[in-house]
Protein backbone atom coordinates (compact mmCIF):
# COMPACT_ATOMS: atom_id res chain seq x y z
CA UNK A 1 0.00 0.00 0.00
CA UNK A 2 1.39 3.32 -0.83
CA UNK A 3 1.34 5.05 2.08
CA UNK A 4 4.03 8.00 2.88
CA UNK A 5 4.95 10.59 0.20
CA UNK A 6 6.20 10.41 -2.16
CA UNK A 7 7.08 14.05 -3.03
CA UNK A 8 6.72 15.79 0.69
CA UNK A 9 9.79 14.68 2.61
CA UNK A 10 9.16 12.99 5.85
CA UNK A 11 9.01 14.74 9.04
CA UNK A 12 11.50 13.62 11.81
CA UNK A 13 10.27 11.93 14.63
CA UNK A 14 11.72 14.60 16.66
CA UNK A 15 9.88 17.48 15.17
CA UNK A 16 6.83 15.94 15.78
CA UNK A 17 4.48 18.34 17.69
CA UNK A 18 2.54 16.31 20.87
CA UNK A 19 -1.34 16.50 21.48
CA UNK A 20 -0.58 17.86 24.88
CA UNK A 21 1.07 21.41 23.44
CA UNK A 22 -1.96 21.94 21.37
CA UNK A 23 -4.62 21.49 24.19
CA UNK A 24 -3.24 23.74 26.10
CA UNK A 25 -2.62 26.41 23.18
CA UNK A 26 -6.20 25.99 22.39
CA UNK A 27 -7.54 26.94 26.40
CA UNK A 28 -4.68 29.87 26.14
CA UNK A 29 -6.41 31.42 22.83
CA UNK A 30 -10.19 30.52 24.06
CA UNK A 31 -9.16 33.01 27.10
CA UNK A 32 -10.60 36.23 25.88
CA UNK A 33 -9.27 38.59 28.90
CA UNK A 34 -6.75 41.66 28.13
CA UNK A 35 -3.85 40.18 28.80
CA UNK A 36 -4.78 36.77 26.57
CA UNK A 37 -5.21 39.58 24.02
CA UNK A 38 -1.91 41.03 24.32
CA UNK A 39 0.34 37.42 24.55
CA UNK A 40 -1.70 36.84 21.13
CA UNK A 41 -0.71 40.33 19.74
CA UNK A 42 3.20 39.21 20.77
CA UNK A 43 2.93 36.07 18.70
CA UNK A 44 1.77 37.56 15.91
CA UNK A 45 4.68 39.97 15.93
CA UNK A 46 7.35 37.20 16.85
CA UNK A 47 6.14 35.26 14.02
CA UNK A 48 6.46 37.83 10.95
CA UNK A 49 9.77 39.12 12.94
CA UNK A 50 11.11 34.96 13.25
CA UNK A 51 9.26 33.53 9.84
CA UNK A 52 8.82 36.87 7.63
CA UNK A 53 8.42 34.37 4.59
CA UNK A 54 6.16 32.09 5.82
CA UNK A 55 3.93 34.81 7.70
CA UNK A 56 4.13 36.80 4.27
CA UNK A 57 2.41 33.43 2.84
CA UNK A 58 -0.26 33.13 5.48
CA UNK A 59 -0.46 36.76 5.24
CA UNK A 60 -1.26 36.80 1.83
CA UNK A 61 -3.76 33.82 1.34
CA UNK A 62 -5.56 35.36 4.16
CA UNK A 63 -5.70 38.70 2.24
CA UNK A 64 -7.34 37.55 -0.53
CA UNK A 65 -11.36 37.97 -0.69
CA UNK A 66 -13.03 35.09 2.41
CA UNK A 67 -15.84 34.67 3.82
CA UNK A 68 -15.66 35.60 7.85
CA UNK A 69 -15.63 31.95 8.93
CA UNK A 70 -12.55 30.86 6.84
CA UNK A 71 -11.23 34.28 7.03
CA UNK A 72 -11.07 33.55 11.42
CA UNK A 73 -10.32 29.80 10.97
CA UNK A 74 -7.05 30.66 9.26
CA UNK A 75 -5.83 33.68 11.55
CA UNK A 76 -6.70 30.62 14.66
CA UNK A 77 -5.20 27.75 12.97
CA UNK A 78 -2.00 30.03 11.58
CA UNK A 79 -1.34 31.40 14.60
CA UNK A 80 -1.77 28.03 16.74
CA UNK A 81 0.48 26.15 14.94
CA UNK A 82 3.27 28.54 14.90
CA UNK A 83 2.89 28.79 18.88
CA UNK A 84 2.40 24.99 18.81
CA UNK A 85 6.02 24.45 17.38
CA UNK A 86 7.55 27.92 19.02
CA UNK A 87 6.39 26.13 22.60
CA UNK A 88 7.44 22.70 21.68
CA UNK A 89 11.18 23.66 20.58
CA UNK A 90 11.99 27.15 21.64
CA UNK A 91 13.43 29.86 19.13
CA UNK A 92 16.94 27.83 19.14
CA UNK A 93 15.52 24.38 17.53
CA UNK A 94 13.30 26.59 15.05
CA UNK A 95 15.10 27.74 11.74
CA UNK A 96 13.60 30.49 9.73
CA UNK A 97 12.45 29.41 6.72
CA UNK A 98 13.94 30.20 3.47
CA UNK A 99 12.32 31.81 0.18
CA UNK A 100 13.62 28.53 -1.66
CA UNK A 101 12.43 26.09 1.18
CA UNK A 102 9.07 27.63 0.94
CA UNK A 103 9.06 27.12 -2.40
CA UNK A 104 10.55 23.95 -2.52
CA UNK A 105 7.72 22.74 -0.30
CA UNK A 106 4.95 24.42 -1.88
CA UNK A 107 6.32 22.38 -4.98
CA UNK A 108 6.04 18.86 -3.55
CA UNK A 109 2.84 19.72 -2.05
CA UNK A 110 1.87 20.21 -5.65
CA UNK A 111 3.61 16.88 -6.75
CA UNK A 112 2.55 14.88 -4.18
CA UNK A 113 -1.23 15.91 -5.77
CA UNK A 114 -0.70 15.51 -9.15
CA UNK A 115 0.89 11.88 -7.94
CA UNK A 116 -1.81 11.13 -6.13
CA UNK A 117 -4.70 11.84 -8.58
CA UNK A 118 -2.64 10.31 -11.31
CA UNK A 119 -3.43 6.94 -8.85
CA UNK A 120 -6.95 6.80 -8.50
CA UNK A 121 -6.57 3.46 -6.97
CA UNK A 122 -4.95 4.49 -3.96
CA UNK A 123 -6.41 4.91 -0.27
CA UNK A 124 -4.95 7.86 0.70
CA UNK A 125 -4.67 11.34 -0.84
CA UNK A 126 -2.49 14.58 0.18
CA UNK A 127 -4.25 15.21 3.63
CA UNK A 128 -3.44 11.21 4.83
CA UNK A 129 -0.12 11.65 4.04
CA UNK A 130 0.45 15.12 6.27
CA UNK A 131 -1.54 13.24 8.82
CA UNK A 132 0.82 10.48 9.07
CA UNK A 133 3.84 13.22 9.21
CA UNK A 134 2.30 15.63 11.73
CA UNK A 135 -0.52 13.45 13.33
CA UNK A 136 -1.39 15.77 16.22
CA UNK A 137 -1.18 18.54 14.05
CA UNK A 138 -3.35 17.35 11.31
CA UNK A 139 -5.83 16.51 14.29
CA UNK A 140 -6.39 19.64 15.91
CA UNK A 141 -6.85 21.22 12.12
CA UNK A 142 -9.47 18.94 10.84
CA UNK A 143 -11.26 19.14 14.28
CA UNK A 144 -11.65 23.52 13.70
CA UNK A 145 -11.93 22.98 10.03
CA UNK A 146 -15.36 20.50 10.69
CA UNK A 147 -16.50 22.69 13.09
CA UNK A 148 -15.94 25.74 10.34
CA UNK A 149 -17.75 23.57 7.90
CA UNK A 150 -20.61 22.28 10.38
CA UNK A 151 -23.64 24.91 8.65
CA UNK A 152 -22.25 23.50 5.17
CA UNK A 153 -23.02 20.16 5.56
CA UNK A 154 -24.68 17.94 3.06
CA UNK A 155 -23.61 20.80 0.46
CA UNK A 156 -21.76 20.30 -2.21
CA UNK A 157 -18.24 21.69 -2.98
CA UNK A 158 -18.66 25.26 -4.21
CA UNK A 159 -22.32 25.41 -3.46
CA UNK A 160 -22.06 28.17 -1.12
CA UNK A 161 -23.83 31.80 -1.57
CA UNK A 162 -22.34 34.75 -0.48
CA UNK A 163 -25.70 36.33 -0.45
CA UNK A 164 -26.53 33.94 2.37
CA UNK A 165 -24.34 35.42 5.45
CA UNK A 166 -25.25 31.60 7.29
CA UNK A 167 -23.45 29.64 4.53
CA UNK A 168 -19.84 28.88 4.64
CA UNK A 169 -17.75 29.34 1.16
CA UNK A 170 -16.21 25.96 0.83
CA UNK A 171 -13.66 26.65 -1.58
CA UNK A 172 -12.67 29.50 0.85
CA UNK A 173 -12.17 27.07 3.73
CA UNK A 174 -10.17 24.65 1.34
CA UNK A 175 -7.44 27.67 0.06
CA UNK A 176 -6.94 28.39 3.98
CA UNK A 177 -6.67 24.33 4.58
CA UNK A 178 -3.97 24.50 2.08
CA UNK A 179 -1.91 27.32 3.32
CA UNK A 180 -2.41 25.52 6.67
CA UNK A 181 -0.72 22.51 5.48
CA UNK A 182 2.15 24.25 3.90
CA UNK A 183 2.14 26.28 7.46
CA UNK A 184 2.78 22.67 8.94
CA UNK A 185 5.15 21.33 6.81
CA UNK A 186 7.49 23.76 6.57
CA UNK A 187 8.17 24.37 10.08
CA UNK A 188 8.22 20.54 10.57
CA UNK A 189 11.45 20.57 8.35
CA UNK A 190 12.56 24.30 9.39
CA UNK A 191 13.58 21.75 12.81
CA UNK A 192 16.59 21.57 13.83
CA UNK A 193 17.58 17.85 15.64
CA UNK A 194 18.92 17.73 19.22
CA UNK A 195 22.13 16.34 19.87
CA UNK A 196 22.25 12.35 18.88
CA UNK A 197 18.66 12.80 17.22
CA UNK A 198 18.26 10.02 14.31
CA UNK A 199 17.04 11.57 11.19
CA UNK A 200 17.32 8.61 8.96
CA UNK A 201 14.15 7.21 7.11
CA UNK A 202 14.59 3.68 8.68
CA UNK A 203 13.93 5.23 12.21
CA UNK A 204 10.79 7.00 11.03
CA UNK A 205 9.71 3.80 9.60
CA UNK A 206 10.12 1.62 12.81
């Protein structure tokens, strides 16, 4: 069974980001006091200052005409995940990201799609195969983009009305899901081991 990518590198074991980081950045943003308000501020401004490429990426998909749902999904999930990896390694384990690594990524991501549809017969698609890299991380998206998506249900892709302020644009959450995704992998790779870490395949496969 094809199963890992085959154009998105795989993520080191020891970038993985634990359940346990999320939870608790996820009761940290749901606090809605002043001071909540002003931590979140910080991160925003630590990550364009620490990842100016990637938050230029976020920056710009989120600039682009949404509908308020997917337009708040992606400033939560963007934000989350950056804290989620700034909290689980600390500014010393977490590279900036390069122009070329951005691309680079954004590249496979493509690849690993075209791949995938070009194998119809296959179980898995693009989103299994982030999940199996960045399984916590995958899980805490899909749970906020369901809940985004909960008033669409039973409707099509594309289906939605922006004369209808109770619909959610589909497409719109989708182009957010995918800048989420690059979001994710490139700070799994931007990474940087601990002393004695194994980055070899064959440990990631054990």
């Amino acid at each position: 069974m094809w199963v890992r990518g085959a154009a998105i590198r795989p993520v080191p074991r020891y970038a993985v980001v634990p359940s346990s980081t999320l939870d608790a950045i996820e009761r940290e943003l749901a606090d809605d006091s002043a001071r909540s308000r002003e931590e979140l501020d910080g991160a925003f401004a630590r990550f364009e200052a620490s990842q100016p490429n990637l938050a230029d990426t976020v920056s710009h998909a989120l600039s682009r005409p949404l509908d308020e749902t997917a337009l708040a999904l992606g400033y939560f999930l963007s934000i989350s995940i950056f804290l989620a990896f700034e909290k689980t390694f600390g500014p010393a384990r977490l590279r900036e990201v390069s122009a070329d690594a951005l691309a680079a990524t954004e590249q496979a991501i493509a690849l690993e799609e075209e791949l995938r549809a070009a194998h119809g017969d296959e179980p898995l698609d693009l989103d299994d195969v982030v999940s199996i890299e960045q399984p916590h991380v995958l899980a805490f998206v899909h749970e906020h983009v369901d809940a985004a998506l909960e008033p669409a249900a039973g409707r099509g892709e594309g289906e939605a009305s922006s004369d209808d302020p109770g619909e959610v644009d589909v497409d719109d959450v989708h182009g957010v899901y995918r800048a989420i995704v690059l979001l994710t992998l490139c700070l799994s790779h931007a990474v940087v081991p601990v002393d004695g870490a194994t980055r070899g395949r064959e440990e990631l496969m054990a």
